[in-house]
C-alpha atoms as a PDB file:
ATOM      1  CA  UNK A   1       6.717  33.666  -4.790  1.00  0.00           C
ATOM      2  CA  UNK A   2       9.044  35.044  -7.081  1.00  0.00           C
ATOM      3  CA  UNK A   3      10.201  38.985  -5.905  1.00  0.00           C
ATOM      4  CA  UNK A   4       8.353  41.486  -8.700  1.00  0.00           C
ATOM      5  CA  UNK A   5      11.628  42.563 -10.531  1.00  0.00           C
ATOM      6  CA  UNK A   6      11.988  39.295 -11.553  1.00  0.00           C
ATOM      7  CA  UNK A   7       8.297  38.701 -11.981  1.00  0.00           C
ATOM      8  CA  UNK A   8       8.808  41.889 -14.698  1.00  0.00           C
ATOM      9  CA  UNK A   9      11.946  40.228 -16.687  1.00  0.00           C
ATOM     10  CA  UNK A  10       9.748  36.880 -16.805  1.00  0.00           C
ATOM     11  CA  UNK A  11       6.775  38.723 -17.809  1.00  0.00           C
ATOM     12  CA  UNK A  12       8.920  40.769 -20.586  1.00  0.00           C
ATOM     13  CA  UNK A  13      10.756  37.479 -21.610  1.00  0.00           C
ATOM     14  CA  UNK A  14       7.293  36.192 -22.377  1.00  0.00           C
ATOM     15  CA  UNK A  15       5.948  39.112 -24.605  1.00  0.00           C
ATOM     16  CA  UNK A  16       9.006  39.089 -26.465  1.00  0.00           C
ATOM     17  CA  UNK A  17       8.666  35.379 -27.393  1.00  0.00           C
ATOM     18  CA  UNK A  18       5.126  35.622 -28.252  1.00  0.00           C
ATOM     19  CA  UNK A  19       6.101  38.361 -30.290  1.00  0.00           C
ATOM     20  CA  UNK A  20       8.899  36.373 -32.373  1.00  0.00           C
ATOM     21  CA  UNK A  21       6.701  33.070 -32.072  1.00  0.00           C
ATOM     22  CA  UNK A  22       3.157  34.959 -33.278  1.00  0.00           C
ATOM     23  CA  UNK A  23       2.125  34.284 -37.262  1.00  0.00           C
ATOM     24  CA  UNK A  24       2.383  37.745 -38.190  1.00  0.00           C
ATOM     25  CA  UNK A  25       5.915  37.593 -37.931  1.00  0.00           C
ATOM     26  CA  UNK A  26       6.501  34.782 -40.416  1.00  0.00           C
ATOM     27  CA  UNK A  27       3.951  36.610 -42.387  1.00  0.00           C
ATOM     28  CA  UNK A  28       6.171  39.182 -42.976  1.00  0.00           C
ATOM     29  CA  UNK A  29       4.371  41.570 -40.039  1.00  0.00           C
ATOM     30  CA  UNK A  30       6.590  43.708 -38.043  1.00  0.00           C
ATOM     31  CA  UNK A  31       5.589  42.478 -34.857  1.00  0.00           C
ATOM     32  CA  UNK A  32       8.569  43.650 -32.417  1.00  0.00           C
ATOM     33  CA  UNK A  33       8.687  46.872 -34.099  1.00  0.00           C
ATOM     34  CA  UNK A  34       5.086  47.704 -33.998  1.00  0.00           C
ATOM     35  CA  UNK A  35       5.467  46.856 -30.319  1.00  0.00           C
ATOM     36  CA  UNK A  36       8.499  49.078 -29.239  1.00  0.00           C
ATOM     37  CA  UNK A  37       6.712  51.965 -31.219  1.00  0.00           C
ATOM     38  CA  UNK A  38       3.374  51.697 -29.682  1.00  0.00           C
ATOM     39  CA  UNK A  39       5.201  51.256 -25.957  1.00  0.00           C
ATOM     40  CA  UNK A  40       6.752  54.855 -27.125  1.00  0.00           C
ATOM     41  CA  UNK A  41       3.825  56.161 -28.318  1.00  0.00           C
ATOM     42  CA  UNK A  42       1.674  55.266 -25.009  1.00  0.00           C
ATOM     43  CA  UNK A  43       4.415  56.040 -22.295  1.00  0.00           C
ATOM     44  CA  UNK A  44       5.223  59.624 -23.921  1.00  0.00           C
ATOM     45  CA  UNK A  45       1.882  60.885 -25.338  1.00  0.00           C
ATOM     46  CA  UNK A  46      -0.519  58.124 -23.044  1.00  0.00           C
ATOM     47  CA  UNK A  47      -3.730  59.193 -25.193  1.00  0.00           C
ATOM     48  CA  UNK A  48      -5.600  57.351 -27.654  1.00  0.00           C
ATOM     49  CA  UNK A  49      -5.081  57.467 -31.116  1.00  0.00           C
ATOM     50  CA  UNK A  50      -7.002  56.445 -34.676  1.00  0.00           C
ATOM     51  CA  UNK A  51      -5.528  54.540 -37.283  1.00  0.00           C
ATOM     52  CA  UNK A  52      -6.492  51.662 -40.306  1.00  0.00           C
ATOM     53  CA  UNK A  53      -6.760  48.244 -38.914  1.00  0.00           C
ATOM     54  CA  UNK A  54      -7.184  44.834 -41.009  1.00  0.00           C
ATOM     55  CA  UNK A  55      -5.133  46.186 -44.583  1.00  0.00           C
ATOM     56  CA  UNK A  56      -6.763  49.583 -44.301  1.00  0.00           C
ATOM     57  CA  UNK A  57     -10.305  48.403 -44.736  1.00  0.00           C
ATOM     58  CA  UNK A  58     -11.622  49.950 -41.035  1.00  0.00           C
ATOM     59  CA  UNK A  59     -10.414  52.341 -38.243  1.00  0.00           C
ATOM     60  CA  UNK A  60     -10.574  52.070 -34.493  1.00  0.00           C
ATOM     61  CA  UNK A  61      -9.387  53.792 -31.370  1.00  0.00           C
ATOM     62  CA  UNK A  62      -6.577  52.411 -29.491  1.00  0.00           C
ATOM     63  CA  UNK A  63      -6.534  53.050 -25.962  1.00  0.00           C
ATOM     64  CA  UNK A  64      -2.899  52.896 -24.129  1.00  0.00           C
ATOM     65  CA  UNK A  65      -4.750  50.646 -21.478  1.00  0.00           C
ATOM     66  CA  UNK A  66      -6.560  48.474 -23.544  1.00  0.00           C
ATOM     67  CA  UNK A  67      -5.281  45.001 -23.842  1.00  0.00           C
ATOM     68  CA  UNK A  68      -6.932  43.808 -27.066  1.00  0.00           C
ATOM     69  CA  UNK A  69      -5.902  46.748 -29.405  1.00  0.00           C
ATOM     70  CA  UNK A  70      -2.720  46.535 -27.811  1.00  0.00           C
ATOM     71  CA  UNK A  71      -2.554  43.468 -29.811  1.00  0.00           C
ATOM     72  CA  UNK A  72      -3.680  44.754 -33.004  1.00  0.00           C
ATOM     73  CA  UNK A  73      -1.240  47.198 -32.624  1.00  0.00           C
ATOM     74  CA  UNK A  74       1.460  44.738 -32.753  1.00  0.00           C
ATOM     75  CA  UNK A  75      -0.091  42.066 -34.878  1.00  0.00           C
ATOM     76  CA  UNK A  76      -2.348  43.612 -37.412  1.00  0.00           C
ATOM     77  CA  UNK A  77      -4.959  40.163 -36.758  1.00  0.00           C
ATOM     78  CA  UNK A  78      -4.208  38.839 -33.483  1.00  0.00           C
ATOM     79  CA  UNK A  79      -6.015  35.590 -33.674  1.00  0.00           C
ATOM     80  CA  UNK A  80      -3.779  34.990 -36.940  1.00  0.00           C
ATOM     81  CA  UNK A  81      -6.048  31.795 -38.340  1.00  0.00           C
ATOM     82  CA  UNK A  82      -9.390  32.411 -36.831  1.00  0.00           C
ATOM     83  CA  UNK A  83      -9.996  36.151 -37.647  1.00  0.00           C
ATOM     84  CA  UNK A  84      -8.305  34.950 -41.506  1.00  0.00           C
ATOM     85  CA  UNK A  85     -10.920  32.402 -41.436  1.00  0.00           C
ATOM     86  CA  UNK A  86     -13.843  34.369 -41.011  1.00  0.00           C
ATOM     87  CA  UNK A  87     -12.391  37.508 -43.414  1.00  0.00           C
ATOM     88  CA  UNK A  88     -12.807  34.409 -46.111  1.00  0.00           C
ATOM     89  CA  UNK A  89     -16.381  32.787 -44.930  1.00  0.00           C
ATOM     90  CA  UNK A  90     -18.430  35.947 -43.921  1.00  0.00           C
ATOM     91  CA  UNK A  91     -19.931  37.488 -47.162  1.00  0.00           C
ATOM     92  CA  UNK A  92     -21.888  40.508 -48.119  1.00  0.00           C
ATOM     93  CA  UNK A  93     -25.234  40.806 -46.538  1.00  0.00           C
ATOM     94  CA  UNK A  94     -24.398  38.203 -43.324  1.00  0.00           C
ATOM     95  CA  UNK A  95     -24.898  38.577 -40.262  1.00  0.00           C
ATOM     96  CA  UNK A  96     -22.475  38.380 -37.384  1.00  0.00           C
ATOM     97  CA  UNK A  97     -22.672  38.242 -33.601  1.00  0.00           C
ATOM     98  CA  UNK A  98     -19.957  39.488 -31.125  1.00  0.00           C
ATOM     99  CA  UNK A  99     -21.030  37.937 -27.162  1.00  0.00           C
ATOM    100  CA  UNK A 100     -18.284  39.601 -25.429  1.00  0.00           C
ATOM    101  CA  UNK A 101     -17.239  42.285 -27.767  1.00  0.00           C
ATOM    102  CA  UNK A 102     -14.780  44.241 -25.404  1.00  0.00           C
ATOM    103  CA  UNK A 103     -13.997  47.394 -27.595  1.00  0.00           C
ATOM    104  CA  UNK A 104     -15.516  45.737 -30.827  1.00  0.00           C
ATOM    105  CA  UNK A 105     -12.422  44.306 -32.812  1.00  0.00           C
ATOM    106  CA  UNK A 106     -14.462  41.196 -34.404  1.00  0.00           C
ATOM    107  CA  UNK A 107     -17.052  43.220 -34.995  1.00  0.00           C
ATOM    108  CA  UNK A 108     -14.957  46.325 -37.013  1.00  0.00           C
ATOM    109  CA  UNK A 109     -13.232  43.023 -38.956  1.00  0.00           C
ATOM    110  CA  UNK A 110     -16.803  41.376 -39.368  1.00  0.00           C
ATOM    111  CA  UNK A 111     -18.242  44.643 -40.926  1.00  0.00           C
ATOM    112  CA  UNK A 112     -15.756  44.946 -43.489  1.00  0.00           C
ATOM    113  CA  UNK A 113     -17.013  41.562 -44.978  1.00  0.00           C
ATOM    114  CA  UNK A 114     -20.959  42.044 -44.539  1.00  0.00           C
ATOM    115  CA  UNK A 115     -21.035  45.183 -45.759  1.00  0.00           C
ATOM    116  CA  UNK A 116     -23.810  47.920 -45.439  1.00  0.00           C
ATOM    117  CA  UNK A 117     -26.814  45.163 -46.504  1.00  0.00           C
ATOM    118  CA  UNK A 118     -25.208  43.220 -43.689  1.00  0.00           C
ATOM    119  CA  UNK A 119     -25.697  42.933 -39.715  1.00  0.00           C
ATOM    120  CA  UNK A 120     -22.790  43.552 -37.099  1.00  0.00           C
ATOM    121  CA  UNK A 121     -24.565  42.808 -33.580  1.00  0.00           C
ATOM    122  CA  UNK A 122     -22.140  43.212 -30.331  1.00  0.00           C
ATOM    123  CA  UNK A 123     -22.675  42.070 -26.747  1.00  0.00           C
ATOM    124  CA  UNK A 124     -21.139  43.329 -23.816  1.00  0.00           C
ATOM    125  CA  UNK A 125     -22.007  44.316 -20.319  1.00  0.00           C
ATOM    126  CA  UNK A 126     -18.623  46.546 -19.112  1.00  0.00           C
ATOM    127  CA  UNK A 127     -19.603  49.630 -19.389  1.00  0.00           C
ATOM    128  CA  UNK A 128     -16.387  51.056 -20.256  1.00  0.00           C
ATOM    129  CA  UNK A 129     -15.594  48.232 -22.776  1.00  0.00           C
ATOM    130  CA  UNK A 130     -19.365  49.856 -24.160  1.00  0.00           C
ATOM    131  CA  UNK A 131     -18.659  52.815 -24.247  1.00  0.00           C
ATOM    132  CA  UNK A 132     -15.167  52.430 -26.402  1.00  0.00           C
ATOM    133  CA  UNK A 133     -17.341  49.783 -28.327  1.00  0.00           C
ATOM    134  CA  UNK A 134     -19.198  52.700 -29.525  1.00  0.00           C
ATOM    135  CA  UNK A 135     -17.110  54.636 -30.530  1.00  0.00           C
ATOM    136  CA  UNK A 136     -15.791  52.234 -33.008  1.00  0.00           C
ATOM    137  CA  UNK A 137     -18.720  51.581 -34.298  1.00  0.00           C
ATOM    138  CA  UNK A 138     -19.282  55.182 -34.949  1.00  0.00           C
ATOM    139  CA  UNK A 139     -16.094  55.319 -36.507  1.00  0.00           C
ATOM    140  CA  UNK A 140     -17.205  52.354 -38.993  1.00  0.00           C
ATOM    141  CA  UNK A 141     -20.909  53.654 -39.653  1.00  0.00           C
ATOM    142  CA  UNK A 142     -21.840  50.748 -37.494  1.00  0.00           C
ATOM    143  CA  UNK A 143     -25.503  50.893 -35.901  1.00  0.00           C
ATOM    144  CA  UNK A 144     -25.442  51.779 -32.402  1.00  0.00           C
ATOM    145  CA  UNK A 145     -29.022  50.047 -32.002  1.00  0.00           C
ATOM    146  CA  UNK A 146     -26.889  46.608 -32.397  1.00  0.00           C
ATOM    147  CA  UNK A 147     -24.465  46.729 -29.440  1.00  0.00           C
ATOM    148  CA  UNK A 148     -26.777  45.014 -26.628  1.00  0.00           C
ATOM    149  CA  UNK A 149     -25.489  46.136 -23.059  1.00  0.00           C
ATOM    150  CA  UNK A 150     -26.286  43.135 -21.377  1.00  0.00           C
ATOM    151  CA  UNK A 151     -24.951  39.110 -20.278  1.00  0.00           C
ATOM    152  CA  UNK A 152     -25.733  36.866 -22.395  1.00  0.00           C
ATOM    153  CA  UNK A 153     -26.517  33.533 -20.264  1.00  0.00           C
ATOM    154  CA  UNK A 154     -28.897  30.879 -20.045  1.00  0.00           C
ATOM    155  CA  UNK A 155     -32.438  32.519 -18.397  1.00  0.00           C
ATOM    156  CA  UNK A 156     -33.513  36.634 -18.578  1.00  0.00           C
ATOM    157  CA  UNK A 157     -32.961  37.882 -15.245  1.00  0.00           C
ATOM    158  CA  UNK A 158     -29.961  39.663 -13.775  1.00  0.00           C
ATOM    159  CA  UNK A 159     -26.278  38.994 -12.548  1.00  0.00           C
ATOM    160  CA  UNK A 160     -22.711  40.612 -11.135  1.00  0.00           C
ATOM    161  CA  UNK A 161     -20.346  40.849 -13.446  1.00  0.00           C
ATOM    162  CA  UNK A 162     -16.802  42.217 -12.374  1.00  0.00           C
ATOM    163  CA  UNK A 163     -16.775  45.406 -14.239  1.00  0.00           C
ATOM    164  CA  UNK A 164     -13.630  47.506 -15.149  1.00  0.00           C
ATOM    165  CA  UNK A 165     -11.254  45.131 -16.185  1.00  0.00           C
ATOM    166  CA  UNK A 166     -10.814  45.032 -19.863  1.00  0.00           C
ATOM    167  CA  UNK A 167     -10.287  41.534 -21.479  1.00  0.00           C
ATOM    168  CA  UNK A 168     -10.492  39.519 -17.922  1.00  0.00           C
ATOM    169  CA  UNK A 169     -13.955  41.254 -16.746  1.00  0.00           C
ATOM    170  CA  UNK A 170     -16.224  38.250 -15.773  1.00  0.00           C
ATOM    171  CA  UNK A 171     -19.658  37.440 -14.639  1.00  0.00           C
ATOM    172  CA  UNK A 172     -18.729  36.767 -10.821  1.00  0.00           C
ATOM    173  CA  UNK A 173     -20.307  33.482  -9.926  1.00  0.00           C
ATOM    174  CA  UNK A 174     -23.220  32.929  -7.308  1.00  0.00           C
ATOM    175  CA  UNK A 175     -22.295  32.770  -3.565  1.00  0.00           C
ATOM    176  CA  UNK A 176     -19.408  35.371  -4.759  1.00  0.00           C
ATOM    177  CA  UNK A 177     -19.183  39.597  -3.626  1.00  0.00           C
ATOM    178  CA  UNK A 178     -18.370  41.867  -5.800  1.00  0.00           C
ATOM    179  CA  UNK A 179     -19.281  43.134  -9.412  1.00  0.00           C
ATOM    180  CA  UNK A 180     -22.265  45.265 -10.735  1.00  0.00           C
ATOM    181  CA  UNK A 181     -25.552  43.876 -11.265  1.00  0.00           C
ATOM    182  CA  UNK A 182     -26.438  43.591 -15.083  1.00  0.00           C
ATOM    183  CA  UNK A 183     -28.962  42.675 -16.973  1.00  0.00           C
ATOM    184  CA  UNK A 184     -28.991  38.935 -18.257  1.00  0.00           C
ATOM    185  CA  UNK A 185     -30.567  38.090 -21.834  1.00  0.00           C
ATOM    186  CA  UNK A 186     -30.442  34.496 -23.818  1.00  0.00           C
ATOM    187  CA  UNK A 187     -29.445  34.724 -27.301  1.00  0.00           C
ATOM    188  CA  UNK A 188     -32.523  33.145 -28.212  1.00  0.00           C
ATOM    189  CA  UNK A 189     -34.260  37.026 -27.009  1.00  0.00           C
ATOM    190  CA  UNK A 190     -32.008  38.988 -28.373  1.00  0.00           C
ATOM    191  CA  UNK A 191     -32.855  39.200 -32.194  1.00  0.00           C
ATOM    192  CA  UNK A 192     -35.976  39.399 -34.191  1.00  0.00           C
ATOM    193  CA  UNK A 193     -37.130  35.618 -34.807  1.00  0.00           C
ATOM    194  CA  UNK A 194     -36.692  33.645 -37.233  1.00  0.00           C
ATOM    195  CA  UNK A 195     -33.234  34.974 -37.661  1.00  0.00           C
ATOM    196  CA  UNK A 196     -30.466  32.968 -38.974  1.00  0.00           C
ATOM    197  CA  UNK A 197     -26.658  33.795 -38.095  1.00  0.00           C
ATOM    198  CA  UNK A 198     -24.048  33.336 -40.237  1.00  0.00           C
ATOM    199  CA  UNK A 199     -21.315  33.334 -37.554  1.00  0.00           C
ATOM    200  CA  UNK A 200     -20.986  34.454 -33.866  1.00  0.00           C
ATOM    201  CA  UNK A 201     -17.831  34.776 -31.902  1.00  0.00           C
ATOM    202  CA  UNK A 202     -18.316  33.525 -28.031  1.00  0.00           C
ATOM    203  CA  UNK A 203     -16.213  34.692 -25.597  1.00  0.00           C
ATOM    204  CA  UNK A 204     -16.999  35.265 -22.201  1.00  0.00           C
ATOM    205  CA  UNK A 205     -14.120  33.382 -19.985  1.00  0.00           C
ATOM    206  CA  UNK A 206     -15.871  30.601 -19.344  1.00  0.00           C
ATOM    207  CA  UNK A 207     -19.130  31.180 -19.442  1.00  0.00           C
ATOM    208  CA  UNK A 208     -19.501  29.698 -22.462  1.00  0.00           C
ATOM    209  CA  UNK A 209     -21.666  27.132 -21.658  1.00  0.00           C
ATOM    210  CA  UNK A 210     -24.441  29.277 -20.569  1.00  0.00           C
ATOM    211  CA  UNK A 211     -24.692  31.615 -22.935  1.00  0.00           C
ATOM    212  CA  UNK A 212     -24.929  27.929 -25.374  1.00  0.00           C
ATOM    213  CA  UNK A 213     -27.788  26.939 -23.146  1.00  0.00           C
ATOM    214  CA  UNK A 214     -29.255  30.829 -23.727  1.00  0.00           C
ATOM    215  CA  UNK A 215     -29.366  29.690 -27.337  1.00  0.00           C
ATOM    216  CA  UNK A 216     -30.688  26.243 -27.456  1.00  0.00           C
ATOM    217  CA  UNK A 217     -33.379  27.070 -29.712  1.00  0.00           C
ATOM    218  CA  UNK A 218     -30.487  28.853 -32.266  1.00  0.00           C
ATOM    219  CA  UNK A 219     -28.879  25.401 -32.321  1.00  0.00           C
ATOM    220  CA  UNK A 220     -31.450  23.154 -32.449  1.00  0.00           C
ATOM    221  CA  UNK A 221     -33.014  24.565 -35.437  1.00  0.00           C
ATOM    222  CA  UNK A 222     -29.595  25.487 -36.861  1.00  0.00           C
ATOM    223  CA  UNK A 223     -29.922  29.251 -37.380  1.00  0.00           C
ATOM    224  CA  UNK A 224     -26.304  29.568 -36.475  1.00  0.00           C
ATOM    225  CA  UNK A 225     -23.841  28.880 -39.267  1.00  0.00           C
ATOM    226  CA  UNK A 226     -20.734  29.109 -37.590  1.00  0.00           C
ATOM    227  CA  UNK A 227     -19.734  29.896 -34.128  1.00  0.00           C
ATOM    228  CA  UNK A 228     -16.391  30.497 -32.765  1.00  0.00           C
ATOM    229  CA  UNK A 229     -15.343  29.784 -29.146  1.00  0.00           C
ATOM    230  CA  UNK A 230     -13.001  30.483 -26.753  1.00  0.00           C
ATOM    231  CA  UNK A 231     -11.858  27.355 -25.148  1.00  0.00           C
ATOM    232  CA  UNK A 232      -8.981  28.052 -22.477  1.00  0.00           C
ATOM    233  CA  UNK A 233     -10.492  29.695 -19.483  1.00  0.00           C
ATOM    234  CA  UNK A 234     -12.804  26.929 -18.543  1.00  0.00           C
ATOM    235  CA  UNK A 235     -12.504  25.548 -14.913  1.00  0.00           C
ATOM    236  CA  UNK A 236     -14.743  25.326 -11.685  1.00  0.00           C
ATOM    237  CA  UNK A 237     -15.709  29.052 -11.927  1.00  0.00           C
ATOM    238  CA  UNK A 238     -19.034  28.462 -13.337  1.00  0.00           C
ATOM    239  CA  UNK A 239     -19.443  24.464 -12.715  1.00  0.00           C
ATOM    240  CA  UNK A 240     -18.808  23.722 -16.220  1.00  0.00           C
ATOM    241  CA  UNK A 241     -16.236  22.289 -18.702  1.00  0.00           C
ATOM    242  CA  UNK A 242     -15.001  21.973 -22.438  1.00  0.00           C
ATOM    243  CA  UNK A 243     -16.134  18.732 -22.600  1.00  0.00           C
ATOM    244  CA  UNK A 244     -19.959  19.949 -21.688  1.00  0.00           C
ATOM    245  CA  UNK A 245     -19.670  22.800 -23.895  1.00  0.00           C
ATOM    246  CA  UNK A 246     -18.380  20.327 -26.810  1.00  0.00           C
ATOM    247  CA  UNK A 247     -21.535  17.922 -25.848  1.00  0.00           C
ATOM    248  CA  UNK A 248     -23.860  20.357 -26.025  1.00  0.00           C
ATOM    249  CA  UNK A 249     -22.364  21.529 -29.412  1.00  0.00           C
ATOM    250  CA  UNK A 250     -22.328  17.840 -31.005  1.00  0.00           C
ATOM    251  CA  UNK A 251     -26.276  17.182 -29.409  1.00  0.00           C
ATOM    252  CA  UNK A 252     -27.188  19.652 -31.839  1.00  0.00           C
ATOM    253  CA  UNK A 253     -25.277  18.644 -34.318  1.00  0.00           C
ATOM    254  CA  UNK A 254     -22.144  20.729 -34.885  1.00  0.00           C
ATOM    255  CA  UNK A 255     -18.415  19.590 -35.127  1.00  0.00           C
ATOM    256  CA  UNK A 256     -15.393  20.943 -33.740  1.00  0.00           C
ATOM    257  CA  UNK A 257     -12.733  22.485 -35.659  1.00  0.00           C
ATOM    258  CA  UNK A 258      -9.355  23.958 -35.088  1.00  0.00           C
ATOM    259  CA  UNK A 259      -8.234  26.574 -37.897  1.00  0.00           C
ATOM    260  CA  UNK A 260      -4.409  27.092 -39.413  1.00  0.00           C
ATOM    261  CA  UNK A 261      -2.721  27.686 -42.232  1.00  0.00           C
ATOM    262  CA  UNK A 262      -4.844  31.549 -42.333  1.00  0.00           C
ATOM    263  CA  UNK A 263      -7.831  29.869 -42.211  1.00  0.00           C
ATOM    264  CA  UNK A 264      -7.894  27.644 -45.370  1.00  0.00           C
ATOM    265  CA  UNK A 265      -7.254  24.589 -43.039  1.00  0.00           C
ATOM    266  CA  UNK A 266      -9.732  23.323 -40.660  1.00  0.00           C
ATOM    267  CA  UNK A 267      -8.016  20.598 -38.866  1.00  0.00           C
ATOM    268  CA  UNK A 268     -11.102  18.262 -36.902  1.00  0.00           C
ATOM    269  CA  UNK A 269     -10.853  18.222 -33.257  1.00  0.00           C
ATOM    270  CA  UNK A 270     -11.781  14.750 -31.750  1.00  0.00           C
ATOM    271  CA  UNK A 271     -14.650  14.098 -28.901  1.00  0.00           C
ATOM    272  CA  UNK A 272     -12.850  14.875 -25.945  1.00  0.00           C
ATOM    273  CA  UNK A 273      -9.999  16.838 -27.396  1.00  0.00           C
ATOM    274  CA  UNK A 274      -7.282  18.014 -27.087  1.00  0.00           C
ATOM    275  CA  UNK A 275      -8.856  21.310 -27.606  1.00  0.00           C
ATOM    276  CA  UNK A 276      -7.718  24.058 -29.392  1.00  0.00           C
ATOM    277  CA  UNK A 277      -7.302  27.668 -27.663  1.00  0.00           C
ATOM    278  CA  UNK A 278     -10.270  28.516 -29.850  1.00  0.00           C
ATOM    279  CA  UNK A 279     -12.398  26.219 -31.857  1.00  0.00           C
ATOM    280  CA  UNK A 280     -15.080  26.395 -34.468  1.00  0.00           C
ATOM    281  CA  UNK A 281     -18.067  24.613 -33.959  1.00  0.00           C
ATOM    282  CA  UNK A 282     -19.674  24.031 -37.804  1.00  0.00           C
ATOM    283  CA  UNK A 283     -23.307  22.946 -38.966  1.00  0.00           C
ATOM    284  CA  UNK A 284     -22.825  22.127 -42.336  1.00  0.00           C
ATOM    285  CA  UNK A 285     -18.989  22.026 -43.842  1.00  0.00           C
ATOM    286  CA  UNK A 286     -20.126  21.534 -47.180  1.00  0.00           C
ATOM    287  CA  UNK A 287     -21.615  24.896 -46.817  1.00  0.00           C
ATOM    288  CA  UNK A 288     -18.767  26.435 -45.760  1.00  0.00           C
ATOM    289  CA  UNK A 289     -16.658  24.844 -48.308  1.00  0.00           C
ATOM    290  CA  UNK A 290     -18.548  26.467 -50.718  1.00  0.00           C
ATOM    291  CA  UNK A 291     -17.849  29.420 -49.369  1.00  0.00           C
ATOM    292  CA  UNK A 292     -13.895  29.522 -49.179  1.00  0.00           C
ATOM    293  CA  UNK A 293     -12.876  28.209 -52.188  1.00  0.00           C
ATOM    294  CA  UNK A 294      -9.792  25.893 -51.861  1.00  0.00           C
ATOM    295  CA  UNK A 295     -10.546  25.010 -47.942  1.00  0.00           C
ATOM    296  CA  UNK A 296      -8.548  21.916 -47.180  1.00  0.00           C
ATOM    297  CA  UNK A 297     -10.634  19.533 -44.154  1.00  0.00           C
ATOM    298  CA  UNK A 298      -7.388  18.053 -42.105  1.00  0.00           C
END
C-alpha cells in the first residue's frame, strides 16, 4: 500500500495528464488553466458559483465538491465526442432522457438542442444530486415535473441505494447494508405511453442492465432512437456484464457504436468488443445520418 503523500503526487500526476491528454486541449480549450483557476476559486472562496456552460448557450451551478462540474469547469464538454455527438443529432422538439442525471449536465446540454417545444426528463435518486439537479433546471426554465426521484431498474418496487456520494453513488446490491431505501420505477412506467425517445443517456455504474430490462417494451417496439451508455464500471456488483448488456441491445435490434472525431465519426464496435468507455447503441443509422449531415460510419 503505497503511504498517502505519495498516493497524492500519483493522484496529481494523473489529473495533470488527463488534463494535457483530454480533447479540449487540442481543441484549443484551456484545460490546465481553467483547472488551476477553479482550484483557486474553490480553496479561497469554497462556495458555488453561476456561469455559461456549452459556448454560452445555458448556465449551471458549480459546486466546489461536485465532481462532474468540476469537469466542465476544466473542459467546457467533458465527454469531448459523445456530448458533440448528441449537440449535432438532438433537434428542436425531441425528447431526451437523463437515468442518472447527478446535477443535470446532459440534461442543461440536451435542452439547448430541444428547445422549449422539446422534453428534458432526468432521473436520479440522491437526494442531494436532486436537489442541485433542480436548481439547474430552474436556472434553464427546465420543468421541475420532469426530474423523477427514483431508480430506474427492472420491476416497480423499492431498493438501497448508497446516497451522498456524488458521481460514485450506487444502488447497493441485495444481501448488502447500507444505503437509503428508494423507490424503484422501469422506464417502461415512467412516461406517458406511446412515447417515443429520441435519445437517453444511461448511466448508473453498472446497473445498466437493469434499468435495459426496465425498458424492454421501449426497445422492442423501438421508441428509443438513440441511447448512450456507460460501459466501464461493469463487474460482479450486480451479476451482470457488457457482453449481456450488448446482447440485450442487439436482441432488439440496435448496434453498438463508439463516437470520435466530435461526434461526426461513429466507429462500429464488434460483438464482444473491445468496448468503448461509452457506447451508442443505434436503431436506425440511416436515420441518424440524416440527421448530422456529413457523419462518416468507420
Amino acid at each position: 500500500m503505497l503511504p498517502p503523500g505519495l498516493k497524492k503526487l500519483r493522484h496529481a500526476a494523473n489529473v495533470l495528464a488527463g488534463l494535457r491528454a483530454h480533447p479540449a486541449a487540442r481543441a484549443g480549450g484551456a484545460p490546465m488553466r481553467q483547472f488551476l483557476a477553479w482550484q483557486l476559486r474553490k480553496h479561497v472562496l469554497r462556495a458555488p458559483v453561476i456561469a455559461p456552460v456549452f459556448d454560452g448557450s445555458a448556465r449551471m451551478r458549480f459546486y466546489p465538491d461536485s465532481h462532474i462540474t468540476n469537469a466542465v469547469r476544466y473542459f467546457g464538454w467533458p465527454d469531448w465526442h459523445e456530448m458533440h455527438f448528441l449537440a449535432r443529432y438532438l433537434n428542436a422538439g425531441d425528447v431526451f432522457v437523463d437515468v442518472g442525471a447527478n446535477v443535470g449536465v446532459y440534461s442543461v446540454l440536451a435542452a439547448t438542442k430541444v428547445g422549449a417545444k422539446g422534453e428534458v426528463w432526468a432521473i436520479e435518486p440522491d437526494p442531494a444530486s436532486a436537489e442541485r439537479l433542480a436548481e439547474n433546471f430552474e436556472l434553464n426554465a427546465l420543468d421541475p415535473k420532469r426530474i423523477l426521484r427514483v431508480i430506474a431498474g427492472a420491476t416497480a418496487g423499492q431498493a438501497r441505494f448508497d446516497v451522498g456520494r456524488d458521481v460514485v453513488g450506487s444502488v447497493v446490491p441485495e444481501g448488502r447494508d447500507g444505503g437509503e431505501s428508494l423507490e424503484v420505477r422501469p422506464l417502461d412506467a415512467c412516461f406517458p405511453s406511446p412515447r417515443h425517445i429520441d435519445a437517453i443517456k444511461i448511466d448508473v455504474k453498472g446497473f445498466e442492465l437493469e434499468v435495459l430490462k426496465g425498458a424492454a417494451a421501449l426497445l422492442v417496439e423501438r421508441r428509443i432512437g438513440v441511447l448512450l451508455l456507460e460501459m466501464i464500471s461493469f463487474g460482479p456488483k450486480y451479476g451482470s456484464t457488457r457482453d449481456a448488456v450488448e446482447r440485450t441491445l442487439r436482441d432488439a435490434g440496435y448496434a453498438l457504436f463508439a463516437a470520435s472525431s466530435e461526434g461526426l465519426t461513429l466507429n462500429a464496435v464488434p460483438p464482444g468488443g473491445p468496448y468503448p468507455e461509452n457506447a451508442f447503441a443505434i436503431a436506425d443509422v440511416d436515420a441518424v445520418r440524416r440527421r448530422i449531415p456529413g457523419l462518416t460510419l468507420a
